[in-house]
C-alpha atoms as a PDB file:
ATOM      1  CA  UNK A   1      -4.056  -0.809  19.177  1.00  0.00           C
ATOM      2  CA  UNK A   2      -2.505  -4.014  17.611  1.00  0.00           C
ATOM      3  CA  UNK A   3      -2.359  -4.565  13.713  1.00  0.00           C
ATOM      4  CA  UNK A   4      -1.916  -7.393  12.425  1.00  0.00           C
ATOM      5  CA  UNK A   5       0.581  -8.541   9.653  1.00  0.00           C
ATOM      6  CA  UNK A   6      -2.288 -10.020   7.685  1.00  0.00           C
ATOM      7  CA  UNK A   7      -4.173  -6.301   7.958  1.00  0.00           C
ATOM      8  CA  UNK A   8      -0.781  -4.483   6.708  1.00  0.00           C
ATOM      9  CA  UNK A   9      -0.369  -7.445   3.956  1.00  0.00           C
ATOM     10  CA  UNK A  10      -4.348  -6.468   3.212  1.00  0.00           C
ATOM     11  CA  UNK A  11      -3.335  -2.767   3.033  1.00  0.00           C
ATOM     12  CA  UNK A  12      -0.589  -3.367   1.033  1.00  0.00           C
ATOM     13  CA  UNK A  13      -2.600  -5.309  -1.645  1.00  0.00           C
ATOM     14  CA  UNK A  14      -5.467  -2.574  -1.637  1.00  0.00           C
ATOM     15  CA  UNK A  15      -2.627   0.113  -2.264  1.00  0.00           C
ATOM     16  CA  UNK A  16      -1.111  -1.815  -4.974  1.00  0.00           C
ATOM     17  CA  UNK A  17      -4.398  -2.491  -6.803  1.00  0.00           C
ATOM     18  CA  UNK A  18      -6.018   0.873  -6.052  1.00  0.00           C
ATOM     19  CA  UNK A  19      -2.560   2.391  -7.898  1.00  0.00           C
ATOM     20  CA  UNK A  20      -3.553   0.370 -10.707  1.00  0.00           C
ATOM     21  CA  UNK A  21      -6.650   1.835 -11.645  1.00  0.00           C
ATOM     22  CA  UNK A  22      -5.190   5.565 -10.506  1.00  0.00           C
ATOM     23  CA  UNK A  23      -7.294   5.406  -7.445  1.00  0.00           C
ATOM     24  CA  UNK A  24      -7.285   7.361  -4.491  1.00  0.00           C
ATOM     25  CA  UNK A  25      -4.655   5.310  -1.981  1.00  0.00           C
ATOM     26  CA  UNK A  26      -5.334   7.172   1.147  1.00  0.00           C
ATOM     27  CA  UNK A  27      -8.981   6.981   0.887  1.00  0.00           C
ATOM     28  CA  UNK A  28      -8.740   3.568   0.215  1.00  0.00           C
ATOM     29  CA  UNK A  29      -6.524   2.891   3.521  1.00  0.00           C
ATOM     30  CA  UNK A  30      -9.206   4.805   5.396  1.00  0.00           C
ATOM     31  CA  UNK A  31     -12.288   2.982   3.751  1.00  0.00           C
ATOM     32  CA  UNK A  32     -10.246  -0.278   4.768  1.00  0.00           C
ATOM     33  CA  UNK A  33      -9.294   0.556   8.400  1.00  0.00           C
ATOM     34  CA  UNK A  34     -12.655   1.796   8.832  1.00  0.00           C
ATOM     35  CA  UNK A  35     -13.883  -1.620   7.963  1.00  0.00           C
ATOM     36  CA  UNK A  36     -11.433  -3.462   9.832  1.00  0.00           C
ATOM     37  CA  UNK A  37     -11.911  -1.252  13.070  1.00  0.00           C
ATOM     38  CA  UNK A  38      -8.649   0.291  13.321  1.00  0.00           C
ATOM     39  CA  UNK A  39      -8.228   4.208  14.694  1.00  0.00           C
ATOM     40  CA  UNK A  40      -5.013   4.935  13.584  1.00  0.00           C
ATOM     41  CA  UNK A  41      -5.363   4.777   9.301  1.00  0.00           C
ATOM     42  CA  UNK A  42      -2.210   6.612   9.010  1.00  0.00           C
ATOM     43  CA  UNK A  43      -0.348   4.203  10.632  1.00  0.00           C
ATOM     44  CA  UNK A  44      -1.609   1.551   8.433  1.00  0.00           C
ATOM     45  CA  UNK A  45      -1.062   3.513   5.408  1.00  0.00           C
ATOM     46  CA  UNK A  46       2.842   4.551   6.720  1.00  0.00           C
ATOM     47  CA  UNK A  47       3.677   0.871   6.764  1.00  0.00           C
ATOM     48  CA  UNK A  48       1.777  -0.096   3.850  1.00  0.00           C
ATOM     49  CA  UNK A  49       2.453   2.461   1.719  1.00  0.00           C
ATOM     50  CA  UNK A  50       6.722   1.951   2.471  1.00  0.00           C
ATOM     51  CA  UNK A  51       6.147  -2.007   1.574  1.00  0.00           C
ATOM     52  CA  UNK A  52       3.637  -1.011  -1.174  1.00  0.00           C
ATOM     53  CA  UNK A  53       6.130   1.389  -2.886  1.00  0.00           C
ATOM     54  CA  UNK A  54       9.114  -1.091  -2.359  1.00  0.00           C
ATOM     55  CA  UNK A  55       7.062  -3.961  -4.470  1.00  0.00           C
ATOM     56  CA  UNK A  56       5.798  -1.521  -6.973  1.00  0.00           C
ATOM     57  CA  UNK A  57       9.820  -0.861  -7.811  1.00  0.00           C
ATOM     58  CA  UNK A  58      10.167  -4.334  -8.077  1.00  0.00           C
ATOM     59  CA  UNK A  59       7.314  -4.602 -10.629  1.00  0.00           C
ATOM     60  CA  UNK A  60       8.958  -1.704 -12.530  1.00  0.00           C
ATOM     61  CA  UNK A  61      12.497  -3.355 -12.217  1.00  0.00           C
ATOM     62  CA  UNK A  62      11.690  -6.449 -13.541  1.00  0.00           C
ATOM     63  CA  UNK A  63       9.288  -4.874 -16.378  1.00  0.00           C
ATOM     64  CA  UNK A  64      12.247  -2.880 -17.901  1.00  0.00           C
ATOM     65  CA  UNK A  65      11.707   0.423 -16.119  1.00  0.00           C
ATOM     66  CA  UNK A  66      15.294   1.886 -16.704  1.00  0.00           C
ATOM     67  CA  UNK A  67      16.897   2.010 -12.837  1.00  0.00           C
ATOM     68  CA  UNK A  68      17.003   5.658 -12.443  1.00  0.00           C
ATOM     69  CA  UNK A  69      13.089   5.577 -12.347  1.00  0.00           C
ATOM     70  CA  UNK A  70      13.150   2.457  -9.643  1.00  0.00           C
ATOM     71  CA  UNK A  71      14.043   4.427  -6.338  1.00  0.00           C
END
């Protein structure tokens, strides 16, 4: 099945803000793929969660997050 780069950008944003409020990320992916008709939630979350983690390091980077923390 095809996802789109608009559904992984989606994902992304719903990992980002459920990290936020401490939420549950995977449940969230499968909540969201559920709505969005796609089977394979652990793809989506794979993907997502490997650009999700890269822009949360950015966030901490450019907040003052001394580098050893910013993998």
């Amino acid at each position: 099945m095809f996802i789109s780069e608009n559904q992984i950008n989606n994902a992304v944003e719903l990992i980002l803000n459920t990290r936020d409020f401490c939420g549950d990320e995977m449940l969230a992916i499968c909540d969201f793929c559920a709505d969005e008709n796609i089977k394979d939630w652990r793809k989506v979350y794979r993907i997502a969660n490997f650009r999700a983690n890269a822009r949360w390091n950015e966030f901490k980077k450019q907040a003052g997050v001394n580098p050893r923390y910013c993998l």
